[in-house]
Protein backbone atom coordinates (compact mmCIF):
# COMPACT_ATOMS: atom_id res chain seq x y z
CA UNK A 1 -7.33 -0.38 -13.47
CA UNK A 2 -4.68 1.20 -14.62
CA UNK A 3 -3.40 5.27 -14.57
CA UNK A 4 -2.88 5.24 -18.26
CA UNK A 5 -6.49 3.87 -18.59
CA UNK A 6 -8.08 5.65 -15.82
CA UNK A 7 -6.18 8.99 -15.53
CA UNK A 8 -4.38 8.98 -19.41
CA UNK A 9 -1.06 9.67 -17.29
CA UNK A 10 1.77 6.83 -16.64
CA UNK A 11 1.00 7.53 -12.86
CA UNK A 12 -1.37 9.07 -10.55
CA UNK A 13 -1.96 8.62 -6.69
CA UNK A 14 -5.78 9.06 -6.49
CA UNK A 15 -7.54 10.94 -3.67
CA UNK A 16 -10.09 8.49 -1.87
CA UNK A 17 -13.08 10.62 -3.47
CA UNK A 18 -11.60 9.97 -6.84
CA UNK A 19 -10.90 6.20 -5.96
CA UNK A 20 -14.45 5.54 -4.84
CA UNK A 21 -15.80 7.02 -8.11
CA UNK A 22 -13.28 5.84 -10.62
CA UNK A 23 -11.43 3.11 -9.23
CA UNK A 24 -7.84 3.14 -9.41
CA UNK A 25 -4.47 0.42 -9.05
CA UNK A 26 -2.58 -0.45 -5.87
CA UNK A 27 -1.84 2.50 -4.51
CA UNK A 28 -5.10 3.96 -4.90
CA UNK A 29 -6.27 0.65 -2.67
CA UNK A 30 -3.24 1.48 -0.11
CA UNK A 31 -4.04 5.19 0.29
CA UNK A 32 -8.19 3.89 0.86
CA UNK A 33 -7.36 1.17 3.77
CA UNK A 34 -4.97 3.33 5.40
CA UNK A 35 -7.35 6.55 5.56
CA UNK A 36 -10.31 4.24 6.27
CA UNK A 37 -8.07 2.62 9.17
CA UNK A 38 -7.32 6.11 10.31
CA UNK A 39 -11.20 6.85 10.37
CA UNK A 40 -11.55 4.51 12.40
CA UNK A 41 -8.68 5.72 14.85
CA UNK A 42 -5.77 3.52 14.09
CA UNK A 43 -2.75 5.81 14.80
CA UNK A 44 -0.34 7.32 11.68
CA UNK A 45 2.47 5.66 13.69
CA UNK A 46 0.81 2.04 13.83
CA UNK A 47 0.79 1.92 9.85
CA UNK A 48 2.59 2.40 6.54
CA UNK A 49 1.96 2.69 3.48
CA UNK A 50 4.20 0.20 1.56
CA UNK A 51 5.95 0.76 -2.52
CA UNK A 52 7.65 -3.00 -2.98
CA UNK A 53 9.06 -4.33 -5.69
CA UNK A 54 7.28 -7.51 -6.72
CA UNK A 55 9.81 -9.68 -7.40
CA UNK A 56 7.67 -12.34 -9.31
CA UNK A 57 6.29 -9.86 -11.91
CA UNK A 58 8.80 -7.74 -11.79
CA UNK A 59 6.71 -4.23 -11.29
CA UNK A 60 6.55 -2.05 -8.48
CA UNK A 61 3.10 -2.48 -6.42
CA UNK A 62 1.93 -0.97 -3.07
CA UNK A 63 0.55 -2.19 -0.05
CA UNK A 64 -0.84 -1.08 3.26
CA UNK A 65 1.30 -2.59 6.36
CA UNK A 66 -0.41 -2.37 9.99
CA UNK A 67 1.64 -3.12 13.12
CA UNK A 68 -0.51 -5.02 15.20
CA UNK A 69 1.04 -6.62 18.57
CA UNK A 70 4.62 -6.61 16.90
CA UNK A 71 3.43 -8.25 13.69
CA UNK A 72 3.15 -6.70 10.59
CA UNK A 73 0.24 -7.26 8.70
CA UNK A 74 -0.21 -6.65 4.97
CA UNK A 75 -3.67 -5.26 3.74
CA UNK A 76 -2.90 -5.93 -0.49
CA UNK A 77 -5.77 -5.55 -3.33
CA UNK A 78 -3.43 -8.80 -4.88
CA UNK A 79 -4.02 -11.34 -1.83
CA UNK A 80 -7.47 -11.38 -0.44
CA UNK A 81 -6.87 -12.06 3.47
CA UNK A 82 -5.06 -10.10 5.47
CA UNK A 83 -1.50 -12.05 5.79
CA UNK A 84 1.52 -11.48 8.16
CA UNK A 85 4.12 -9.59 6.01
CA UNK A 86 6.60 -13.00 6.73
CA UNK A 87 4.54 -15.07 4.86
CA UNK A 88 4.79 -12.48 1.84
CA UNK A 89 8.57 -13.11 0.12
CA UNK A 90 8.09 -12.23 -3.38
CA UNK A 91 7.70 -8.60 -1.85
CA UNK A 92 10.84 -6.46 -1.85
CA UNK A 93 10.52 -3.06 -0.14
CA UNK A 94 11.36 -0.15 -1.55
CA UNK A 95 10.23 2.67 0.67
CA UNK A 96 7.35 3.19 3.25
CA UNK A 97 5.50 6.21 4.03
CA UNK A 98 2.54 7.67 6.63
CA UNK A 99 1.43 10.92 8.11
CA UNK A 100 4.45 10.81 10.24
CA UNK A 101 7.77 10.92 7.40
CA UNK A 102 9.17 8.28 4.76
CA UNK A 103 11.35 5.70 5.32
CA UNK A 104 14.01 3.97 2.57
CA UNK A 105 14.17 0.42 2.81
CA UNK A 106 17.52 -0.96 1.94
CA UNK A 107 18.18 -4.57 1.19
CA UNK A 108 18.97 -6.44 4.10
């Protein structure tokens, strides 16, 4: 669902309270897996979450990215399984962020 349908505001990071009662979009689903992750005592440092540009529709989207034995594993509310983040090309990052600090992602 939308912000503009959900919140009536172009864009609005929900708190997992307000996610659980209204819904939300992507980064509402992000924000969820990472703090249910961290409930269940993944470390900060061992994930991100992800703002990409999605270069097939052409709109930003975000994702939650776990390290897991040097892969990188994407958690995303658009592709079901859980998928190693190499297998995910249409997916341009833009920046990253966890409890930790942010990170800028420059092309490579």
């Amino acid at each position: 669902m939308t912000d503009a349908k959900n919140y009536d505001v172009t864009d609005y990071w929900a708190t997992p309270d307000e996610f659980t009662k209204r819904g939300g979009d992507c980064e509402d689903y992000a924000i969820a897996k990472f703090l249910t992750l961290r409930a269940l005592n993944v470390p900060s440092t061992a994930m991100r979450v992800v703002v990409v540009q999605d270069m097939n529709l052409k709109v930003g989207h975000a994702i939650a990215a776990v390290y897991v034995a040097n892969r990188i594993l994407v958690l995303d509310n658009q592709i079901k399984p859980v998928v190693a983040a190499e297998t995910v090309k249409h997916y341009m990052p833009l920046f990253s962020l966890n409890e930790e600090g942010w990170w800028l992602h420059r092309p490579a």
